[in-house]
Protein backbone atom coordinates (compact mmCIF):
# COMPACT_ATOMS: atom_id res chain seq x y z
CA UNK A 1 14.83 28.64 9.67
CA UNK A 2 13.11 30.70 6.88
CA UNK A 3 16.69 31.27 5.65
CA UNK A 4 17.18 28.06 5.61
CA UNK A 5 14.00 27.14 3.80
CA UNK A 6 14.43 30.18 1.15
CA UNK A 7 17.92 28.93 0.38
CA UNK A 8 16.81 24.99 0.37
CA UNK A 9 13.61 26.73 -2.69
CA UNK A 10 16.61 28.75 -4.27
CA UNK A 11 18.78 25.40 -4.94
CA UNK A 12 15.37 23.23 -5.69
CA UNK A 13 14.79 26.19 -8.71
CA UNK A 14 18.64 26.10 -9.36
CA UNK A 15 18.50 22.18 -9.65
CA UNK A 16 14.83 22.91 -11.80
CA UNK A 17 16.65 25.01 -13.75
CA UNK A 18 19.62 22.14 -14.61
CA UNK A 19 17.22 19.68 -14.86
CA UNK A 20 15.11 21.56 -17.83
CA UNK A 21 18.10 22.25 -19.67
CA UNK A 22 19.79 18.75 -19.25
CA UNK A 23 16.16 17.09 -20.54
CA UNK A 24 16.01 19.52 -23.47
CA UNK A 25 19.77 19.74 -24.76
CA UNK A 26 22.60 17.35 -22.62
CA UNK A 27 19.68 14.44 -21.76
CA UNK A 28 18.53 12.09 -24.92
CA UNK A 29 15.28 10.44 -24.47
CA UNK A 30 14.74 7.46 -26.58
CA UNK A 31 11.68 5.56 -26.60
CA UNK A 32 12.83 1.26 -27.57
CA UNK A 33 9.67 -1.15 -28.48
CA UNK A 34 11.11 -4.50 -28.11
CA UNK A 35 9.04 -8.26 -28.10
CA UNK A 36 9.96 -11.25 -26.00
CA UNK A 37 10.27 -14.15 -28.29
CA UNK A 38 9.98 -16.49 -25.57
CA UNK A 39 6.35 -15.30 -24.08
CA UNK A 40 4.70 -15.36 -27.51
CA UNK A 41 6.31 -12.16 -28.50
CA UNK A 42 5.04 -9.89 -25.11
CA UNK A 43 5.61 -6.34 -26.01
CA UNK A 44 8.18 -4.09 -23.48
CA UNK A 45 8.39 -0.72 -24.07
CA UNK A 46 11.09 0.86 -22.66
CA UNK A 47 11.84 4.71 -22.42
CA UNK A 48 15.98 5.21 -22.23
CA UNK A 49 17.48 8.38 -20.89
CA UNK A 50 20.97 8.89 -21.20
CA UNK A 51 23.37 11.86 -21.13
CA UNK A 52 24.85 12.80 -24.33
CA UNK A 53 28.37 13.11 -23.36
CA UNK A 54 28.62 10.15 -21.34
CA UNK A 55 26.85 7.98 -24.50
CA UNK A 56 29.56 9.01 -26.92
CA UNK A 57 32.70 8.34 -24.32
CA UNK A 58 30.77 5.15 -23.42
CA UNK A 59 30.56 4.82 -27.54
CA UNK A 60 34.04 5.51 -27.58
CA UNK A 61 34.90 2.96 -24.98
CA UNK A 62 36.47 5.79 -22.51
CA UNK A 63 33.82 4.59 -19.42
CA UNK A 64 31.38 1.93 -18.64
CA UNK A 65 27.88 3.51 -18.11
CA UNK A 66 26.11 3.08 -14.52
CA UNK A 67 22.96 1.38 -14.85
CA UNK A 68 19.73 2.55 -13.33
CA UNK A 69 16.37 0.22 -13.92
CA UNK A 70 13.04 1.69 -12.93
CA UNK A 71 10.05 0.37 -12.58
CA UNK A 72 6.52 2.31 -12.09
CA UNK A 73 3.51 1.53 -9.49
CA UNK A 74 0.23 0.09 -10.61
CA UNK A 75 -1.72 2.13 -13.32
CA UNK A 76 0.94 4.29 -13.67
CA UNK A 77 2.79 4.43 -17.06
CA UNK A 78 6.27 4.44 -17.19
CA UNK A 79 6.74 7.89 -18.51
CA UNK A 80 5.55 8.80 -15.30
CA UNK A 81 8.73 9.79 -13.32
CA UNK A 82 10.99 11.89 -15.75
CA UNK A 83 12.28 14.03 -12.46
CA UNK A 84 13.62 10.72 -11.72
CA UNK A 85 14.87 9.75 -14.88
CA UNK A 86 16.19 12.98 -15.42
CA UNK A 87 18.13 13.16 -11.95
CA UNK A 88 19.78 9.79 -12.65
CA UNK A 89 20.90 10.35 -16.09
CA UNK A 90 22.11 13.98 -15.27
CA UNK A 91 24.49 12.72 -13.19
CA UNK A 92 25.98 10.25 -15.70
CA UNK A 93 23.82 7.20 -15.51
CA UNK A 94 22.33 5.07 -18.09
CA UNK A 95 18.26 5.13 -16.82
CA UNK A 96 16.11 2.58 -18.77
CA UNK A 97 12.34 2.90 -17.06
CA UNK A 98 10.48 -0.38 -18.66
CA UNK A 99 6.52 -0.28 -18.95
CA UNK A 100 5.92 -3.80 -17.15
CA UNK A 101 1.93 -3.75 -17.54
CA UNK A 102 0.09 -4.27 -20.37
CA UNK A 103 -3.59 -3.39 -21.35
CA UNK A 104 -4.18 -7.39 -22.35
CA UNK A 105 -2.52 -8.10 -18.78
CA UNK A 106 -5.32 -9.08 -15.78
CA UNK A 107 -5.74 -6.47 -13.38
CA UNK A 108 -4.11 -6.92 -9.96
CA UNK A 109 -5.95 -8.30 -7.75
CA UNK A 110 -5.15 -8.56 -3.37
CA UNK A 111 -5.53 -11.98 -1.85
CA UNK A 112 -5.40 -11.63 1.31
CA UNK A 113 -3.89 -14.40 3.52
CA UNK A 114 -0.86 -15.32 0.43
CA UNK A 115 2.32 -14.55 0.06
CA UNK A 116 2.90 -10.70 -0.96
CA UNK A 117 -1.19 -10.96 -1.01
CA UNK A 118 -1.24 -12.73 -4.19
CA UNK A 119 1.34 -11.05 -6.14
CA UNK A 120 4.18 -13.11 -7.25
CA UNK A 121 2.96 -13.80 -10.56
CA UNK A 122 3.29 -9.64 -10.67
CA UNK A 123 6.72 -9.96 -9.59
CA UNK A 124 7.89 -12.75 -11.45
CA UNK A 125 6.61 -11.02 -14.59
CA UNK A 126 8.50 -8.09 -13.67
CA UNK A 127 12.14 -9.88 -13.09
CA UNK A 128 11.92 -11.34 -16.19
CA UNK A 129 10.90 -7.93 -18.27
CA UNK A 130 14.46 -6.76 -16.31
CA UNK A 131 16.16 -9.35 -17.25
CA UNK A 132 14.97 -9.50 -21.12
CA UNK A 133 15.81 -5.37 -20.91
CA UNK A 134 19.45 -5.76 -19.60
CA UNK A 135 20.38 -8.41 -22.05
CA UNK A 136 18.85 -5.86 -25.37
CA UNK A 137 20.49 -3.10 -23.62
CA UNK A 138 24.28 -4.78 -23.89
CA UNK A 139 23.73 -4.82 -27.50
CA UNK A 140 22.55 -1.18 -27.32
CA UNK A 141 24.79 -0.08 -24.81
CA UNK A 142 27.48 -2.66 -24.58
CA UNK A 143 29.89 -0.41 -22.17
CA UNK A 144 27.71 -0.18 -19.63
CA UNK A 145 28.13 -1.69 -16.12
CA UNK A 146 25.10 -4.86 -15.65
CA UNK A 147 26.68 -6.20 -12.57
CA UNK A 148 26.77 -3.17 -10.18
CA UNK A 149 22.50 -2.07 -10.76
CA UNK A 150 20.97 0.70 -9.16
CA UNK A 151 17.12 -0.28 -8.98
CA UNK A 152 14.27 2.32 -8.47
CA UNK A 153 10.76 1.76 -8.28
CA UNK A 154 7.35 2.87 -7.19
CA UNK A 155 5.16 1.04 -4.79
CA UNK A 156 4.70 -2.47 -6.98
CA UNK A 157 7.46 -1.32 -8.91
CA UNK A 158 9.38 -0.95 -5.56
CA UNK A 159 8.12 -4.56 -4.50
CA UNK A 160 9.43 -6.05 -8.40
CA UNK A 161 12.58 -3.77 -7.34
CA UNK A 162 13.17 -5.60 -3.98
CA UNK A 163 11.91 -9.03 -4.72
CA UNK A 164 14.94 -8.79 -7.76
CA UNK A 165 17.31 -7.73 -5.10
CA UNK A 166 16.30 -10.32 -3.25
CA UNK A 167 16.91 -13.55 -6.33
CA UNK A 168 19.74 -11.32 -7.61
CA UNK A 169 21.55 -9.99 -5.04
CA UNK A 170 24.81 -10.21 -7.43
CA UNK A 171 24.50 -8.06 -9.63
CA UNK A 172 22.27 -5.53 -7.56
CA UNK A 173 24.23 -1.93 -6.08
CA UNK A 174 21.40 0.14 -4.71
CA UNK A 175 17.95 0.36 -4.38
CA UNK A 176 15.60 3.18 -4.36
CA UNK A 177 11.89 2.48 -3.26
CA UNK A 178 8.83 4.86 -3.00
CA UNK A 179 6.27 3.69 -1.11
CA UNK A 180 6.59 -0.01 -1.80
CA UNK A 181 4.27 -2.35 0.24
CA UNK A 182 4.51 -6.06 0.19
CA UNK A 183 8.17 -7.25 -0.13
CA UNK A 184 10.69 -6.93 2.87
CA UNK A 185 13.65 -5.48 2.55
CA UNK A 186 17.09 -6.50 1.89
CA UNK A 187 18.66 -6.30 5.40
CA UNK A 188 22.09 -8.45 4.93
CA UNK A 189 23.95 -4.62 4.59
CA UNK A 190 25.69 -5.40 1.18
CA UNK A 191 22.66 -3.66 -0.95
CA UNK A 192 22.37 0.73 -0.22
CA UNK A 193 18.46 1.41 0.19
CA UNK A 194 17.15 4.25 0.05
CA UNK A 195 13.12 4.57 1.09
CA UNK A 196 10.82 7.00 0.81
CA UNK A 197 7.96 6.60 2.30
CA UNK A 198 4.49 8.08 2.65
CA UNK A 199 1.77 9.21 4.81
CA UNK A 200 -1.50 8.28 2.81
CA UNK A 201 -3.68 5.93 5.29
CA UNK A 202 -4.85 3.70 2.06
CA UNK A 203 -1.40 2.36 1.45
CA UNK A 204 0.12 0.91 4.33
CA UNK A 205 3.08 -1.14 4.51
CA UNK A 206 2.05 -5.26 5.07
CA UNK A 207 4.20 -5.94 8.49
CA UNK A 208 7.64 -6.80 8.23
CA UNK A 209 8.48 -4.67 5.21
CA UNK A 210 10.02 -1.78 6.45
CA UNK A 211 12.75 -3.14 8.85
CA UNK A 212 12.98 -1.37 12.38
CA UNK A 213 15.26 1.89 13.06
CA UNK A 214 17.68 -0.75 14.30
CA UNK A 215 18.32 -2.88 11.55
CA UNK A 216 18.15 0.17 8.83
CA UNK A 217 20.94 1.26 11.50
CA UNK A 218 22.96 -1.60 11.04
CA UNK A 219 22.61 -2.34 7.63
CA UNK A 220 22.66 1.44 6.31
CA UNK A 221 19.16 1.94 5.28
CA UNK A 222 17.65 5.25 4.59
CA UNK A 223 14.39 5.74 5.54
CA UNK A 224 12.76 8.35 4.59
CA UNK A 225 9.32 9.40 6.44
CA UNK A 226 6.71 12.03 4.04
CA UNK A 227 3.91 13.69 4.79
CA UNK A 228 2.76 12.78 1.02
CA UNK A 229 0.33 10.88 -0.53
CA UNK A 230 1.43 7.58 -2.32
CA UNK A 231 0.63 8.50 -6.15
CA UNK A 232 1.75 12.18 -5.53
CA UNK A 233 5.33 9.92 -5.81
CA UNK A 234 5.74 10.35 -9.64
CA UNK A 235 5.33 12.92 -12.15
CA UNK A 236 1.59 13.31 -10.49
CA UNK A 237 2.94 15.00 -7.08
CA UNK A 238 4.14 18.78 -6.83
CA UNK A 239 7.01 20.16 -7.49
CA UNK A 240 7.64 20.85 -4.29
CA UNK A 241 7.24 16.79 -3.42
CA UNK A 242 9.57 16.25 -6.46
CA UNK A 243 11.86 18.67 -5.60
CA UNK A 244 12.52 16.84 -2.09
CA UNK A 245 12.54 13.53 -3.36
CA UNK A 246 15.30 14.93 -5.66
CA UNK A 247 17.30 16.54 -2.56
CA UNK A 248 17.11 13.83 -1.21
CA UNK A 249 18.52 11.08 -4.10
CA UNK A 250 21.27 13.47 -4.38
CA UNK A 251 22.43 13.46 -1.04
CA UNK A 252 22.07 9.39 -0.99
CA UNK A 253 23.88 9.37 -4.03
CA UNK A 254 26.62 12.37 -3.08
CA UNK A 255 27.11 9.73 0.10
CA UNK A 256 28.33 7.03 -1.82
CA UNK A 257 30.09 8.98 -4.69
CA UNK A 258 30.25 6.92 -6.96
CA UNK A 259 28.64 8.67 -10.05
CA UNK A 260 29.39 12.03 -12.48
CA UNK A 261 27.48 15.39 -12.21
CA UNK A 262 27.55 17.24 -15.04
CA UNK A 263 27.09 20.67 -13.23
CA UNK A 264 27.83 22.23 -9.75
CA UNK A 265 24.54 21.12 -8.31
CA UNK A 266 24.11 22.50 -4.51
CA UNK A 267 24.64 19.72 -2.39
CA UNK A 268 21.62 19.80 0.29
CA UNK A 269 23.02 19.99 3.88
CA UNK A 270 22.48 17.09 6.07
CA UNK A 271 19.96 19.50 8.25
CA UNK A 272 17.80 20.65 5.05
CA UNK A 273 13.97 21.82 6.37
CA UNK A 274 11.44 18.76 7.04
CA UNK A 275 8.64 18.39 5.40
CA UNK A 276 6.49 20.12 7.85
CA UNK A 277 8.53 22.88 7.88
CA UNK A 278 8.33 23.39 4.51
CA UNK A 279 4.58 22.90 4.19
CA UNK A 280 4.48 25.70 7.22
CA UNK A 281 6.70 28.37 4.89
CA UNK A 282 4.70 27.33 1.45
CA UNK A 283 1.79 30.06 0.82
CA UNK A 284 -1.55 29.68 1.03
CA UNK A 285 -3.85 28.75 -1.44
């Protein structure tokens, strides 16, 4: 098993290794300030990641760019998940992570008692900063494929993620949750869901939103069970955290194959160390 584990850290650095390169040379990072005209000019900041190559053949009208729209938890910026952007766009798709939340904005509040406690408003706010985002991004990015979305998203960005699966299950691929709490998930089979989730005893999922290992059976949902804390899923975790959240996206995404690596990254073996074991072979501190 430690050989195992030593050659699971060996790819993790190899994949590191990719990753810093493709964010510093192959990966542009663009950063688009854009205002809804239709609520009184709202501000939505969105940070683009894109691979180089891929931009100019989309430019050039040789491919249509996947799409990947993330959205971040509460009080956590958008910026806040470049291993994620980085993993997506590294393998050839189009990542636009929006900043949904504004300073001006009321703070969330939990009603217990209502529908996804309260948070709808949250939500609705959040489909339509999606939808405003894809329609600037066709003029930006006019090759690029806005029918087929993969969706990503971290605990309320995970519920916006799922609730727009949910109204637009058309033009919705795959979806990639960590952690989200209040909306159930799409169970009809014709969506890919991936689901991370964690072990932190103040975020608990509200009953009914993780389906049982019977219906993730039979409608090919991945759910995936962490010994981690719920903000240590972003930028704010360890590497080692981010490291097997990105083993795992790449095996989801090797699975379905529908995407372009840039580089022979190892593909992670279907019996890759658990968390605990890992934790168990990581030195003390």
């Amino acid at each position: 098993m430690k050989r195992g584990i030593a050659v699971f850290a060996s790819a993790a650095a190899l994949m590191g290794f990719f990753y810093f390169v493709a964010g510093k040379w192959v990966i542009r990072h663009k950063t688009v300030e854009m205002a809804d005209i239709l609520r009184d000019g709202r501000d939505v900041t969105v940070e683009i990641s894109v691979r180089r190559d891929r931009e100019i053949q989309s430019i050039a009208e040789m491919i249509e760019l996947p799409v990947v729209i993330l959205s971040h938890g509460n009080t956590v910026k958008h910026t806040e998940y470049s291993f994620l952007t980085n993993t997506f766009a590294a393998r050839g798709y189009l990542v636009a992570s929006i900043q949904h939340d504004l300073s001006t904005d009321d703070p969330m509040v939990t009603k217990a008692g209502e529908e996804y406690v309260g948070r709808r408003s949250q939500y609705n706010r959040g489909i339509a900063n999606i939808l405003f985002t894809i329609d600037r991004l066709k003029q930006l990015y006019p090759n690029a494929d806005y029918r087929h979305l993969t969706l990503v998203g971290h605990s309320n960005g995970g519920d916006v993620s799922m609730y727009f699966a949910k109204l637009h299950p058309e033009l919705v691929k795959k979806v990639v949750t960590l952690d989200n709490l209040r909306v159930p998930f799409v169970i009809d089979g014709r969506i890919k869901i991936l689901s991370f989730r964690s072990k932190d005893p103040q975020f608990k999922p509200d009953p009914g939103v993780v389906p049982d290992d019977e219906t993730c059976a039979k409608a090919g949902i991945q759910v995936v069970k962490t010994e981690f804390q719920h903000n240590d899923l972003s930028d704010r975790g360890s590497d080692q955290v981010k490291g097997f959240i990105e083993g795992a996206v790449h095996d989801f995404l090797n699975e379905l194959g529908e995407d372009d690596s840039p580089f022979n990254l190892p593909r992670l073996a279907k019996s890759r160390p658990t968390i605990d074991q890992l934790a168990a072979a990581a030195p003390e501190r």
